[in-house]
Protein backbone atom coordinates (compact mmCIF):
# COMPACT_ATOMS: atom_id res chain seq x y z
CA UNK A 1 -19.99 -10.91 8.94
CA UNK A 2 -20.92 -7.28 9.56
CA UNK A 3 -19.22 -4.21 8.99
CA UNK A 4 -19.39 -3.59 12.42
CA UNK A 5 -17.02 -5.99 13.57
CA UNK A 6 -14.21 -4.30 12.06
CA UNK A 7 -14.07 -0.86 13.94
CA UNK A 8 -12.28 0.52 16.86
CA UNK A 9 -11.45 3.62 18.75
CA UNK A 10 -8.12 5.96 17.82
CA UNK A 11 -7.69 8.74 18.70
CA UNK A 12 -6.82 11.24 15.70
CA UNK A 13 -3.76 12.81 17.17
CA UNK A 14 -1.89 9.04 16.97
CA UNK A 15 -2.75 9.32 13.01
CA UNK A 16 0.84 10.54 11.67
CA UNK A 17 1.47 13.45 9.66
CA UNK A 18 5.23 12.93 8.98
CA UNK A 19 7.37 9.95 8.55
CA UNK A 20 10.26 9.24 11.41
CA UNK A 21 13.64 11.04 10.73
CA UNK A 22 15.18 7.59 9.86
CA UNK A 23 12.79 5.09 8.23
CA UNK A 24 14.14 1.94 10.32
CA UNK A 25 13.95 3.98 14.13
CA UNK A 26 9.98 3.70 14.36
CA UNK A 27 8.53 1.19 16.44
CA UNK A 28 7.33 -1.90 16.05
CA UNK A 29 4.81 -3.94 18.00
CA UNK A 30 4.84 -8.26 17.35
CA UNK A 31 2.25 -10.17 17.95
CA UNK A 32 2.44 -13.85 18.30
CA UNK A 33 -0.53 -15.72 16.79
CA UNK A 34 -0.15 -19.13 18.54
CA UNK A 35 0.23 -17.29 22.47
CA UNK A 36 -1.13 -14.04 21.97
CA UNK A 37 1.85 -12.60 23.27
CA UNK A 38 2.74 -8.78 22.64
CA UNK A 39 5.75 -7.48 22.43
CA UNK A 40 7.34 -4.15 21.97
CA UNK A 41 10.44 -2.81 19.69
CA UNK A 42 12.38 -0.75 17.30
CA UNK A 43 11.76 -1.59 13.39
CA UNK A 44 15.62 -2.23 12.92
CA UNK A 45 14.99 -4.97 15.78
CA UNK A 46 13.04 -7.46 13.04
CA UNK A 47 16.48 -8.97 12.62
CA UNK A 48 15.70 -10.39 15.86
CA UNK A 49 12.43 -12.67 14.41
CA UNK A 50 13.53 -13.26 11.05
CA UNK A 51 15.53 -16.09 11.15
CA UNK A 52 18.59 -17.32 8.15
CA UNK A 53 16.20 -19.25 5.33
CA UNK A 54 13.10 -17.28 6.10
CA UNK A 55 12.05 -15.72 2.69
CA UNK A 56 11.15 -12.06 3.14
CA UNK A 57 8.95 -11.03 0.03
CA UNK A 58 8.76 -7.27 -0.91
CA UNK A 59 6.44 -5.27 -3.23
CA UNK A 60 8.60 -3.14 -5.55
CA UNK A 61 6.52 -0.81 -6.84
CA UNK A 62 6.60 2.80 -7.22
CA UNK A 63 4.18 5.23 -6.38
CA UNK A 64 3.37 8.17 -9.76
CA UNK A 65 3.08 11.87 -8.91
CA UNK A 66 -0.36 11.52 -9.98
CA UNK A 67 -1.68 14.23 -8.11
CA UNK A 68 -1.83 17.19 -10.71
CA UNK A 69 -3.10 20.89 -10.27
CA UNK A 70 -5.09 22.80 -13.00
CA UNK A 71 -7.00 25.17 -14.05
CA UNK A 72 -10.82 25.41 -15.82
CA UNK A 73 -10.89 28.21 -18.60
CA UNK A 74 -12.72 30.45 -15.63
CA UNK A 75 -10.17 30.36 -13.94
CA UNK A 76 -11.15 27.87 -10.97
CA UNK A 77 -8.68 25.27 -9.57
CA UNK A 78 -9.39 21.25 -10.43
CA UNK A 79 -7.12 18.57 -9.33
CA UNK A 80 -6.40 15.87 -12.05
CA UNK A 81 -5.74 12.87 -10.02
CA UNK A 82 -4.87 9.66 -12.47
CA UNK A 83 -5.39 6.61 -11.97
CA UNK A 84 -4.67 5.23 -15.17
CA UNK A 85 -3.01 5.44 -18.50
CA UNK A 86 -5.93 3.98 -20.70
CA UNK A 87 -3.90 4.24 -24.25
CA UNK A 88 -1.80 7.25 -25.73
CA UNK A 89 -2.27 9.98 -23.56
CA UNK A 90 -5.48 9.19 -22.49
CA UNK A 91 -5.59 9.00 -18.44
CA UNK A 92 -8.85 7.00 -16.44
CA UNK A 93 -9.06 9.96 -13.46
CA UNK A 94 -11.12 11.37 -11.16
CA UNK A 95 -11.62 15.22 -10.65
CA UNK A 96 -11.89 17.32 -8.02
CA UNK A 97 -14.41 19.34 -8.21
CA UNK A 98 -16.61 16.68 -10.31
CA UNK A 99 -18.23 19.30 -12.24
CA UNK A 100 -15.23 19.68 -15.48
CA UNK A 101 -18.02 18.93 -18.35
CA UNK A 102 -17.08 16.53 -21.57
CA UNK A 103 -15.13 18.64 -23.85
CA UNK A 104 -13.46 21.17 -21.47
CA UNK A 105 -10.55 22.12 -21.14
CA UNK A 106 -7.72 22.46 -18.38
CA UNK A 107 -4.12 24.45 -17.71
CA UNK A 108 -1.87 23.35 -16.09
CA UNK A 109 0.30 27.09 -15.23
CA UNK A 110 3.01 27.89 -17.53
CA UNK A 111 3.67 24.28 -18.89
CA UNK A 112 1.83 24.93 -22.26
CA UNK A 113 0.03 21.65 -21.79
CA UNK A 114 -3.80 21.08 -21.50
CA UNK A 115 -6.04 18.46 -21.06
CA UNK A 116 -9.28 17.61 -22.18
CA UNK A 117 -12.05 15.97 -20.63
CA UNK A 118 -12.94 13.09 -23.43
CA UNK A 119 -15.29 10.96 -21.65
CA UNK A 120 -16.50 10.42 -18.06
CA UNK A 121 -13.76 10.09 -15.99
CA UNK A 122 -11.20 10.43 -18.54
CA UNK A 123 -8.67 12.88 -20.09
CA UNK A 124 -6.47 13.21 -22.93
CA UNK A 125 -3.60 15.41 -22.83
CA UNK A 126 -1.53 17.55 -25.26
CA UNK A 127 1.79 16.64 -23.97
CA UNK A 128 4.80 15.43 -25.62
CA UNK A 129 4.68 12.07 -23.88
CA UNK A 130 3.51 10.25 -20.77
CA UNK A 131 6.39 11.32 -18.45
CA UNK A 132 5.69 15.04 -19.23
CA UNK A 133 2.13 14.38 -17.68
CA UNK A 134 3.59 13.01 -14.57
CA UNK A 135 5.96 15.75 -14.55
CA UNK A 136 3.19 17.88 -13.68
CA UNK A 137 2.08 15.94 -10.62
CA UNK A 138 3.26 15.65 -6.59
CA UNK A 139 3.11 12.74 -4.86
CA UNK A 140 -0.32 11.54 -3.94
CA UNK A 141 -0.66 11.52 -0.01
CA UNK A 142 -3.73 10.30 1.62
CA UNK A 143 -6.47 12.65 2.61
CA UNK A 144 -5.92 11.86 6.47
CA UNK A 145 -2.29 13.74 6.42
CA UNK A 146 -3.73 16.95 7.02
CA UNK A 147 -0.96 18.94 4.75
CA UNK A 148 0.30 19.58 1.41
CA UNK A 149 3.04 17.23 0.08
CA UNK A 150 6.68 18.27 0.96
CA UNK A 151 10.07 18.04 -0.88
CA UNK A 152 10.72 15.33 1.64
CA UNK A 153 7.80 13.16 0.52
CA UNK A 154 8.62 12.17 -2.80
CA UNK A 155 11.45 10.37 -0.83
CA UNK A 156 10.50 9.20 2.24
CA UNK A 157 6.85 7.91 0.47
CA UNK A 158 8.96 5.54 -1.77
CA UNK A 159 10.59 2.34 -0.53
CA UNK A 160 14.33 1.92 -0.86
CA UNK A 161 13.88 -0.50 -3.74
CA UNK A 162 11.16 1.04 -5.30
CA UNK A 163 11.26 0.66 -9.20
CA UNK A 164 8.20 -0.19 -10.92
CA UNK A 165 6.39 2.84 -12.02
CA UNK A 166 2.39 2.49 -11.41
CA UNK A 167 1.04 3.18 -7.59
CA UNK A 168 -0.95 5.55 -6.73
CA UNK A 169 -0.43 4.91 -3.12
CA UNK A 170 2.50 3.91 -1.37
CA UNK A 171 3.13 0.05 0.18
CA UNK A 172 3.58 1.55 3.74
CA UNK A 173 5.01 -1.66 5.26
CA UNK A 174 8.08 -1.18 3.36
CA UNK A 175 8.70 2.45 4.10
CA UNK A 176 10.74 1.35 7.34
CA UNK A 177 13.10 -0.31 5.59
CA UNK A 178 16.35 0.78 4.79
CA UNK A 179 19.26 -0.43 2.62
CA UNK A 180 21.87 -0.75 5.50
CA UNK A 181 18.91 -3.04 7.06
CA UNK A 182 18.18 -5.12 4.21
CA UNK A 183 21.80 -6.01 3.65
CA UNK A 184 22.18 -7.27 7.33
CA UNK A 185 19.23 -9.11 6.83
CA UNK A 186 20.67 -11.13 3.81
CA UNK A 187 23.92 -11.21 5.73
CA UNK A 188 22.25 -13.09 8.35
CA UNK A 189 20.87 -15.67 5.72
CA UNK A 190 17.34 -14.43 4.85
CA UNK A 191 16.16 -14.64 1.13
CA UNK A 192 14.58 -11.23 0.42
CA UNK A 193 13.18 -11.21 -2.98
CA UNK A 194 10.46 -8.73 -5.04
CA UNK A 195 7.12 -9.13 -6.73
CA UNK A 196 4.90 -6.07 -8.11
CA UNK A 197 1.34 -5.05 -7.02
CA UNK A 198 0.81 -1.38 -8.04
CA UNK A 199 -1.27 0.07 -5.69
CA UNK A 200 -4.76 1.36 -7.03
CA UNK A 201 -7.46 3.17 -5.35
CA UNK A 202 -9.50 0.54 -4.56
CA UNK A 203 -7.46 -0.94 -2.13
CA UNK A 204 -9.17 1.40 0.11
CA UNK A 205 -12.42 2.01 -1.80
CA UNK A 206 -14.88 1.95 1.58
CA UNK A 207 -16.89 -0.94 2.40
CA UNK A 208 -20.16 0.66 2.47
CA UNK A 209 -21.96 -2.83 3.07
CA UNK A 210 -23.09 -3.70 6.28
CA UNK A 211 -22.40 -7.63 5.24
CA UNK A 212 -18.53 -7.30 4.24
CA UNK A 213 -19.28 -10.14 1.38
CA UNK A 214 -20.96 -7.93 -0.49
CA UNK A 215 -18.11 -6.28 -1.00
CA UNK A 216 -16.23 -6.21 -4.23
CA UNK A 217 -12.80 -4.87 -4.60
CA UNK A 218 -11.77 -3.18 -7.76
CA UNK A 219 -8.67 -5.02 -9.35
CA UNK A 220 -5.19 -4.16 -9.25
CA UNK A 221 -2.31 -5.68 -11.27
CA UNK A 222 0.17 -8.07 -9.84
CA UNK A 223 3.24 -10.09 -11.49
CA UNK A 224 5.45 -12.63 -9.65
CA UNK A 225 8.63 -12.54 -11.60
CA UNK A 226 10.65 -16.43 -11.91
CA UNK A 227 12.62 -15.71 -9.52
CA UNK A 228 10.51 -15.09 -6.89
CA UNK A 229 8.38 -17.87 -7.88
CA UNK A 230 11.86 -20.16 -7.99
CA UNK A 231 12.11 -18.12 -4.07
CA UNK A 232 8.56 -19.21 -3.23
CA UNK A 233 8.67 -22.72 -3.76
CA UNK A 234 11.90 -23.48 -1.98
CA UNK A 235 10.05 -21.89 0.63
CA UNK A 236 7.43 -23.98 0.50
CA UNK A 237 9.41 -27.29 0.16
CA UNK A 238 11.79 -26.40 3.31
CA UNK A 239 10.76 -27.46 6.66
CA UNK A 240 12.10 -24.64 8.15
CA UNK A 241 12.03 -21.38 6.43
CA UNK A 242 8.95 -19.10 6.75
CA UNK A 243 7.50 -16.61 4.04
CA UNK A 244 7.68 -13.12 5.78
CA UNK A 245 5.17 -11.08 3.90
CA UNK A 246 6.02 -7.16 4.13
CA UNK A 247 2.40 -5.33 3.42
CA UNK A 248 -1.21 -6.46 2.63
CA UNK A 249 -0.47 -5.81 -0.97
CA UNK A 250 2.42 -7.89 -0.97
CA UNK A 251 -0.11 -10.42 0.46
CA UNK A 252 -2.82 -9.59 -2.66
CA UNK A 253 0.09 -10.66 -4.72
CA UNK A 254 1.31 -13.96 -3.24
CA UNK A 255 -2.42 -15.46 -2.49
CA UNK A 256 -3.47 -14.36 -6.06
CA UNK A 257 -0.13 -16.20 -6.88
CA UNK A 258 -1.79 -18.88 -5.02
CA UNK A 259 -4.60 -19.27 -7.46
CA UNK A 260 -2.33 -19.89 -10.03
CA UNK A 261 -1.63 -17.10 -11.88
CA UNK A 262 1.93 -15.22 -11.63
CA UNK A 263 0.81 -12.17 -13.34
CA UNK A 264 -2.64 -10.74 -14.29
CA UNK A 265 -5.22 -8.66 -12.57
CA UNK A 266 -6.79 -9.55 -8.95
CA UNK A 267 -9.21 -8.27 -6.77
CA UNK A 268 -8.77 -10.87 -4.03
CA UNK A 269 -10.84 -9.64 -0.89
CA UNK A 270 -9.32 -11.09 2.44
CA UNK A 271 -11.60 -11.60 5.30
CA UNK A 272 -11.74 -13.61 8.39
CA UNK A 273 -12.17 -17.31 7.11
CA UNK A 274 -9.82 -16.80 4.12
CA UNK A 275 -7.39 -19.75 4.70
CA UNK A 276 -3.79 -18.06 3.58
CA UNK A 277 -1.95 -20.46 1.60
CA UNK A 278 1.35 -18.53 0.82
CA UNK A 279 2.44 -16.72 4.32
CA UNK A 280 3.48 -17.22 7.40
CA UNK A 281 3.94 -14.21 8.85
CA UNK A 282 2.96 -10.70 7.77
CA UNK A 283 4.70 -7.27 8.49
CA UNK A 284 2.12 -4.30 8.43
CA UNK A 285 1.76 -0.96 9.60
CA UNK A 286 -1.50 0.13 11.29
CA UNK A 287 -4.88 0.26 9.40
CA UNK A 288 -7.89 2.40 9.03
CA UNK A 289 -11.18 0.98 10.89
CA UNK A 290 -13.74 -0.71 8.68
CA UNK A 291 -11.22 -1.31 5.92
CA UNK A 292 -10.46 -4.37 3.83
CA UNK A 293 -6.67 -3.66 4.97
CA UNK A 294 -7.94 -4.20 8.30
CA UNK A 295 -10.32 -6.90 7.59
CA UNK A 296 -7.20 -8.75 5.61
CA UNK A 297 -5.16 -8.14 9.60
CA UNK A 298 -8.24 -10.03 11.10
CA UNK A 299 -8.40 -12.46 9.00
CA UNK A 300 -4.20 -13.56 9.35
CA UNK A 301 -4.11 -12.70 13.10
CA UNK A 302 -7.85 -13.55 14.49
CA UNK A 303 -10.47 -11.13 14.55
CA UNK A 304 -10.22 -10.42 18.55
CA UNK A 305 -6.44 -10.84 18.74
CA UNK A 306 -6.32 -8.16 16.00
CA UNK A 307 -8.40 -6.00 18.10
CA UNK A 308 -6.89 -6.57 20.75
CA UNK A 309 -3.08 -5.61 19.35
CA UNK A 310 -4.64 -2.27 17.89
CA UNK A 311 -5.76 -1.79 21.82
CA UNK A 312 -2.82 -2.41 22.82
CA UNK A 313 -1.57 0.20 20.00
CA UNK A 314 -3.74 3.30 21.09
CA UNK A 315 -3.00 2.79 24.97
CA UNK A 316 1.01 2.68 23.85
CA UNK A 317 0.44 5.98 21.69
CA UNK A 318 1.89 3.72 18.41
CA UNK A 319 1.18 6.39 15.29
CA UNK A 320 -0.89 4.83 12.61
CA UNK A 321 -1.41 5.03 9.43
CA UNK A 322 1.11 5.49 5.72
CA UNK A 323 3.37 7.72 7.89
CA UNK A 324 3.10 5.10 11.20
CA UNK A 325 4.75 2.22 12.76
CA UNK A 326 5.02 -0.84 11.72
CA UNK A 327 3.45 -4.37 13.22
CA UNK A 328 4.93 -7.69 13.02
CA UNK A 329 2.29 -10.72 12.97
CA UNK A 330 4.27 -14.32 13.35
C-alpha cells in the first residue's frame, strides 16, 4: 500500500484561515457508502441523517495553550511548545529554534518565570504550579493557518463541551457543533454521549514511508468512561440504532475500545483493510493529503470513493482543513 495512493490536488486558497461566524452554518457534504451518492448541505442539516436511537459519540477534550514565547539569555526568541507534563514541572517539548543547549535558560517577558532545558527535549520550569505554565501559552494553531492566533481562537478552537484538559490540537469535527444543535438532537431521540482522546502530535506526525505499514504512530491517551461504554453496547445490541462517530480521534478511541481496553494508551493506525468494529458512520472535516487522518477516511469510506468525495470537494470550493467544513460518511 504506497504512500502514493493517498494524495490529491487542493488548491491552497480552499485551506481555511478562519472558522465560520457561527460554528453550525458551514457546509457539509454526505457521502453514502453503499450508493456512492453525494449530497450537499448546511452542518445544522445533520438532524436530517441522524435518526432517534442513533448514538452520537463525542471526544471531550480540551486543547492547552501550549504554544509559549521566550526568550534565550541573548536575547533571541524560542517557542516552547509542550507536549507533555512528564512529572512536577517538568514538560516533554519541542523548541523552535532546536539549538537551546542542556542547561540554558529561557524568559518568558515580565512573568518572572524561566525555564530550563534539563534534558533533550525537555524543560523544567520555575513556576508556582502547572497552570501558571499554561498561563503563558496561546492556543496552538496548525502551521497551515498562515496567522498568529486571535482572541477569537481560544473560543472558536474549543468544542462546546470541551472539558478535559490535555490536546494539543483541536478535534475539528466537533467545532461545528453548537449547544442549541446538540439539544435538538437529543430532543429528537439521539443518545449523544463523551469519551476522551487528547490529541497529541503524532496524530499528524508525516508518513515518510513509501509502504504506509511501516508506519508507526506515536500513542495518545484515550478513556471510555461507564457510561459511554453502558451507551456503546446498547448500541450494539439494538437492531436499529447506529454509532455516529464525530472525528477520527473519536474513532482512535472507540476501535482501541474495541480491543478491549476502556482506558490506556493507543497508537491504532487505520488504513484501508482495517475492518471497523465500533462505527457506523463517521462525521469528519477535510484532511491533509498523505496523512493517516486521510488514510483512516479511506479506509471507512473506500479508497476511490474517498477520492472521489474530496474531488467533488475542490470542484465545490468546500474549505478544508481545522478551520473547514465538515463531511458526513453513512
Amino acid at each position: 500500500m504506497k504512500l502514493s495512493d493517498f494524495d490529491y490536488y487542493l488548491p491552497k486558497e480552499l485551506i481555511a484561515q478562519y472558522p465560520s461566524r457561527r460554528r453550525d452554518s458551514c457546509r457539509m457534504l454526505v457521502l453514502d457508502r453503499r450508493s456512492g451518492r453525494i449530497e450537499h448541505c448546511i452542518f445544522r442539516d445533520i438532524l436530517v441523517y441522524l435518526n432517534p436511537g442513533d448514538l452520537l459519540v463525542l471526544n471531550n477534550t480540551r486543547v492547552r495553550t501550549c504554544r509559549l514565547r521566550a526568550r534565550r539569555k541573548t536575547g533571541g526568541a524560542v517557542e516552547v511548545f509542550l507536549l507533555r507534563q512528564k512529572h512536577g514541572l517538568c514538560f516533554d517539548v519541542m523548541l523552535r529554534p532546536a539549538r537551546v543547549k542542556q542547561g540554558e535558560c529561557v524568559f518568558f517577558s515580565n512573568t518572572g518565570i524561566t525555564g530550563t532545558l534539563t534534558g533533550a527535549n525537555e524543560v523544567t520550569f520555575d513556576a508556582p504550579d502547572a497552570d501558571a505554565v499554561y498561563s503563558l501559552g496561546q492556543i496552538p494553531l496548525p502551521p497551515y493557518i498562515k496567522r498568529e492566533p486571535e482572541a477569537m481562537d481560544s473560543v472558536y478552537y474549543q468544542t462546546v463541551y470541551a472539558e478535559s484538559d490535555g490536546s494539543v490540537a483541536s478535534p475539528t469535527a466537533g467545532l461545528h457543533f453548537t449547544k442549541p444543535l446538540l439539544g435538538r438532537v437529543m430532543r429528537k431521540g439521539v443518545d449523544v454521549e463523551h469519551v476522551t482522546l487528547h490529541v497529541g502530535l503524532g496524530t499528524f506526525k508525516p508518513v515518510t514511508s513509501e509502504d504506509i505499514r511501516e508506519h508507526a504512530m506515536q500513542e495518545e491517551y484515550y478513556t471510555i468512561p461507564p457510561r459511554a461504554q453502558a451507551a456503546l453496547a446498547r448500541a450494539r445490541a439494538s437492531r436499529t440504532a447506529r454509532i455516529v462517530c464525530a472525528g477520527t480521534t473519536t474513532c482512535r478511541a472507540l476501535e482501541s475500545y474495541a480491543d478491549g481496553r476502556a482506558e490506556g494508551s493507543t497508537g491504532i493506525f487505520m488504513y484501508p483493510g482495517h475492518r471497523f468494529r465500533l462505527i457506523d458512520c463517521l462525521l469528519t472535516n477535510f484532511h491533509l493529503p498523505r496523512t493517516t487522518l486521510f488514510m483512516l477516511v479511506c479506509a471507512f469510506a473506500g479508497t476511490a470513493l474517498a477520492h472521489a468525495a474530496y474531488a467533488e470537494a475542490v470542484r465545490e470550493k468546500y474549505r478544508f482543513y481545522s478551520y473547514g467544513d465538515a463531511m458526513l460518511i453513512v
